[in-house]
C-alpha atoms as a PDB file:
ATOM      1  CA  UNK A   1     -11.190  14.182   6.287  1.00  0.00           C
ATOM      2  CA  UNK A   2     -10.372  12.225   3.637  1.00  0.00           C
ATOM      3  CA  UNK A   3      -7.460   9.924   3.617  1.00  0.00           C
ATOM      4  CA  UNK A   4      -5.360   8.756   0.541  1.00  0.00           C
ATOM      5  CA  UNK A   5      -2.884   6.214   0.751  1.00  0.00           C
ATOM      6  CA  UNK A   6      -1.110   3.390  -1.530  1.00  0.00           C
ATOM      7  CA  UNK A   7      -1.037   0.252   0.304  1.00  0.00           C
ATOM      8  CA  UNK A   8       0.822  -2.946  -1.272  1.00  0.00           C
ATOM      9  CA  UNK A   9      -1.855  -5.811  -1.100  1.00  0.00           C
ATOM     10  CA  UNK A  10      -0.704  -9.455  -2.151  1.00  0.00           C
ATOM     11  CA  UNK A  11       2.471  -7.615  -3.998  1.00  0.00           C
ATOM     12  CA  UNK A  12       0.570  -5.498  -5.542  1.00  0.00           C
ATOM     13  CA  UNK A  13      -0.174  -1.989  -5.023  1.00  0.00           C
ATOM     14  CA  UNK A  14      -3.862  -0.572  -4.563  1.00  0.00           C
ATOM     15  CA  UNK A  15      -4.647   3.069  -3.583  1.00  0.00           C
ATOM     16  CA  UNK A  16      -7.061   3.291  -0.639  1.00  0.00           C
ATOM     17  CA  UNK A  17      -9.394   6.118  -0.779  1.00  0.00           C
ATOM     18  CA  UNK A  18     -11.497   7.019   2.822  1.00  0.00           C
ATOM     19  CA  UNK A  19     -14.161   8.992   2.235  1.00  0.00           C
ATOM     20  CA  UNK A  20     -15.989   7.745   5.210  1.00  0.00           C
ATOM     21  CA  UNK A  21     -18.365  10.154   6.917  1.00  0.00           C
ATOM     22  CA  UNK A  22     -17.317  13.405   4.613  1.00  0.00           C
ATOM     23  CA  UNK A  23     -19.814  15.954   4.767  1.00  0.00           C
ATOM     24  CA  UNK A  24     -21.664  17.129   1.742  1.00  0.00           C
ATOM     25  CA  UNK A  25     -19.313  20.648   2.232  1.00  0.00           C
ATOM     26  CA  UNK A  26     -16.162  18.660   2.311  1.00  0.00           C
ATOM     27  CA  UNK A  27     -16.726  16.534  -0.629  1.00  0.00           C
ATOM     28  CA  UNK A  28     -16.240  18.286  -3.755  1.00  0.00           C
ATOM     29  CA  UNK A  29     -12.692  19.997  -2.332  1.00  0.00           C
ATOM     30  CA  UNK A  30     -11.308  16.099  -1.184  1.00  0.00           C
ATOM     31  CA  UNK A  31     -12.333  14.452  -4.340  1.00  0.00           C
ATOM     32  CA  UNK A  32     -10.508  16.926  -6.712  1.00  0.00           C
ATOM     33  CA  UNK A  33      -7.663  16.924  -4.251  1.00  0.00           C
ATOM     34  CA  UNK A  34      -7.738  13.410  -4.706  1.00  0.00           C
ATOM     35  CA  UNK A  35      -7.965  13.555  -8.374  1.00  0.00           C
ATOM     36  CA  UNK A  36      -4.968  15.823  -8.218  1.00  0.00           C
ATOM     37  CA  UNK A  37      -3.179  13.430  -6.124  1.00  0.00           C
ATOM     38  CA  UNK A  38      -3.529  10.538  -8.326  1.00  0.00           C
ATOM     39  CA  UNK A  39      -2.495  12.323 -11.236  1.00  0.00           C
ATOM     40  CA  UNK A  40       0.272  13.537 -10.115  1.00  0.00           C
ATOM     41  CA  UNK A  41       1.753  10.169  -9.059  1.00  0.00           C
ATOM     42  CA  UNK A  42       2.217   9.386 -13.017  1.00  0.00           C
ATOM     43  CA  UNK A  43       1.207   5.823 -11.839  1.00  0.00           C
ATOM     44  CA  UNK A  44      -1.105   4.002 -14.675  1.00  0.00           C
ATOM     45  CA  UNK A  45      -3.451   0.701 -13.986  1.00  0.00           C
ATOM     46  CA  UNK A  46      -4.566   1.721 -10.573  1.00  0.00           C
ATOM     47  CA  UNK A  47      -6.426  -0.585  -8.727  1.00  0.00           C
ATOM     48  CA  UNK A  48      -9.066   1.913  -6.023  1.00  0.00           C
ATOM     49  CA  UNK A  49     -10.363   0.688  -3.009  1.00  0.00           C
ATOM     50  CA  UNK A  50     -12.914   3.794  -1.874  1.00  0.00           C
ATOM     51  CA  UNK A  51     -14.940   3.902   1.188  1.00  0.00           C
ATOM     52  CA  UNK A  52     -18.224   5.167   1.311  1.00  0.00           C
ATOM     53  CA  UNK A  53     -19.844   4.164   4.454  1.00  0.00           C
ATOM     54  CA  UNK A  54     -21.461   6.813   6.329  1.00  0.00           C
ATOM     55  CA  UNK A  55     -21.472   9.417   3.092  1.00  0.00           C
ATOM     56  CA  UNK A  56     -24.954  10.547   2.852  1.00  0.00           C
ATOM     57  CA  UNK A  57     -24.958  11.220  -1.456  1.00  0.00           C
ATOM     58  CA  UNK A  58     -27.168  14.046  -3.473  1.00  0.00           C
ATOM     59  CA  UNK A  59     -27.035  14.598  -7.279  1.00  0.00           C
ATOM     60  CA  UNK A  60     -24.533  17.262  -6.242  1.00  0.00           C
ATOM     61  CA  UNK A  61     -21.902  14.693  -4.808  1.00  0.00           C
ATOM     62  CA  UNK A  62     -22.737  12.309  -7.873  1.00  0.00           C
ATOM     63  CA  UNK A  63     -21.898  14.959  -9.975  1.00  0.00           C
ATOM     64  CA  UNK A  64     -18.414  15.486  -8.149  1.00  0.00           C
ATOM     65  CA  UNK A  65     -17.401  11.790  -8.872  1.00  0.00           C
ATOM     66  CA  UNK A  66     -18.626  11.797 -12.240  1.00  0.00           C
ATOM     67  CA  UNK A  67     -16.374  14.536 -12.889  1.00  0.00           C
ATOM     68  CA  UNK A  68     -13.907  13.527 -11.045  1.00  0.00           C
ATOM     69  CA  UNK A  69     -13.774   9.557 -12.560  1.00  0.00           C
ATOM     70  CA  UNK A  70     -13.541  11.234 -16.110  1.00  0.00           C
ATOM     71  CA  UNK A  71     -10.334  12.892 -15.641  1.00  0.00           C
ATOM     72  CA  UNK A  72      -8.651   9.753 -13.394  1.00  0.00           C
ATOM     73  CA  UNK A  73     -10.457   7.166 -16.485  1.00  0.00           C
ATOM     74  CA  UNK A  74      -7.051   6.474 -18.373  1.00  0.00           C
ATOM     75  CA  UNK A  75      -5.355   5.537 -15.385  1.00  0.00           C
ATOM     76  CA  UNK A  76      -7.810   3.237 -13.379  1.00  0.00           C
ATOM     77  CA  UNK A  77      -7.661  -0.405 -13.902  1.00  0.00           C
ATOM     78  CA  UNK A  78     -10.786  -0.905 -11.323  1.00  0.00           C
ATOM     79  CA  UNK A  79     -12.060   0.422  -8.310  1.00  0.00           C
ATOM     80  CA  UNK A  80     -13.649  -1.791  -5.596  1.00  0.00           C
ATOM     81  CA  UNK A  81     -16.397   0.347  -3.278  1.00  0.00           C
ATOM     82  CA  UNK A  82     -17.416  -0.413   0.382  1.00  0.00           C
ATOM     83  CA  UNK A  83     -20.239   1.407   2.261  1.00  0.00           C
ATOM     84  CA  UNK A  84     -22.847   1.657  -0.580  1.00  0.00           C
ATOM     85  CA  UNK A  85     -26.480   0.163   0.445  1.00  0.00           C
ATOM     86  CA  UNK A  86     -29.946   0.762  -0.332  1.00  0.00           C
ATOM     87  CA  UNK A  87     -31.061   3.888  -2.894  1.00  0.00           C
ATOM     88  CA  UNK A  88     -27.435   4.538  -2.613  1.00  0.00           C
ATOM     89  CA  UNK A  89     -26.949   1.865  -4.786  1.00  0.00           C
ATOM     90  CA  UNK A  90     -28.983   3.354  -7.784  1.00  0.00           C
ATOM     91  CA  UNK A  91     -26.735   6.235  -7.615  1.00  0.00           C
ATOM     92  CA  UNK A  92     -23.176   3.798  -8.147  1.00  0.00           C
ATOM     93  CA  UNK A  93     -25.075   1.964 -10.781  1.00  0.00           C
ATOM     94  CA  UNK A  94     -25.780   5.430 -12.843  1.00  0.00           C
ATOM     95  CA  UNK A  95     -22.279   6.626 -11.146  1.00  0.00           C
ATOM     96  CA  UNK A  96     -20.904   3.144 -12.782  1.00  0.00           C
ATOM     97  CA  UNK A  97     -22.460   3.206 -15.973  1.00  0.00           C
ATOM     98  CA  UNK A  98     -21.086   7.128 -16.934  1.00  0.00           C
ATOM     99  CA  UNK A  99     -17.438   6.188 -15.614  1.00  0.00           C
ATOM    100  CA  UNK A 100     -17.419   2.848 -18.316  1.00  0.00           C
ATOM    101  CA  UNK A 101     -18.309   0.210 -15.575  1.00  0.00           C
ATOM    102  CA  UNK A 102     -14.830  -0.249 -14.117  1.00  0.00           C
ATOM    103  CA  UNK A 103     -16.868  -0.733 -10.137  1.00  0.00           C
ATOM    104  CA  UNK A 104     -17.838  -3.291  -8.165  1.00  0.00           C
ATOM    105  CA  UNK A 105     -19.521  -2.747  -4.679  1.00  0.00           C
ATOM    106  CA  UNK A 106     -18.342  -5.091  -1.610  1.00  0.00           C
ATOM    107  CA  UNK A 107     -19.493  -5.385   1.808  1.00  0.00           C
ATOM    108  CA  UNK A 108     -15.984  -6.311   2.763  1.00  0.00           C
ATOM    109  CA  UNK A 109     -12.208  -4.757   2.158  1.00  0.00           C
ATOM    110  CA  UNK A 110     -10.708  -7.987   2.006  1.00  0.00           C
ATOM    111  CA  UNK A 111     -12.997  -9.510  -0.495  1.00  0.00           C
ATOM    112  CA  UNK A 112     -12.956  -6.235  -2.504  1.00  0.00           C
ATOM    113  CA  UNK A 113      -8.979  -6.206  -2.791  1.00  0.00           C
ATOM    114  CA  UNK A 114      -9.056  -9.976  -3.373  1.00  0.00           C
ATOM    115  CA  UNK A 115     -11.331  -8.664  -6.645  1.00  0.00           C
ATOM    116  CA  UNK A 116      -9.186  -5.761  -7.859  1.00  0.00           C
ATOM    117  CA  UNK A 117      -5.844  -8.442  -7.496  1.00  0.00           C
ATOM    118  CA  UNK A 118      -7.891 -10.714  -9.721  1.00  0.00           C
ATOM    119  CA  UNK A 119      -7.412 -10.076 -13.657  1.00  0.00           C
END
């Protein structure tokens, strides 16, 4: 099951997001309990780290996170992805582009939260 938590990287703090192996039931229920979680903290210019790896993606889990990224927009500064290889990759870049291109992918959490630290 998912897993949020705010970690404080570097001094600054970055909300970790583990969506790793989620099935395709789970998904849509964590991600708008997520969504509700973020809100909720009030906090503005968050910085995401979410992980992907093992999350087998449909149109129908795209669809979620498009959703999803809309209402969370105004308070992301960036979000930094792990676990995202081959076709899955197409889907972030079409996920990216609807969201206003605030992503990156990384194959590594330290390099990814080195990125979302940077300005």
């Amino acid at each position: 099951m998912i897993k949020i938590q705010w970690e404080i990287y570097k001094g600054k703090e970055l909300c970790i997001l583990d969506y790793r192996n989620t099935s395709v039931d789970e998904i849509k229920i964590v991600v708008q309990d997520v969504t509700t979680q973020v809100l909720q903290s009030s906090k503005k210019d968050i910085c995401f780290l979410v992980n992907l790896e093992g999350l087998n993606g449909n149109k129908e889990i795209l669809e979620t996170f498009k959703v999803e990224g809309k209402k969370t927009e105004d308070v992301t500064k960036k979000t930094a992805v792990l676990g995202i290889t081959g076709i899955k990759k197409v889907l972030f870049t079409a996920y990216n582009r609807f969201t206003g291109g605030k992503s990156r992918i990384f194959s590594s959490g330290e390099e990814a939260k080195d990125w979302l630290l940077s300005s």
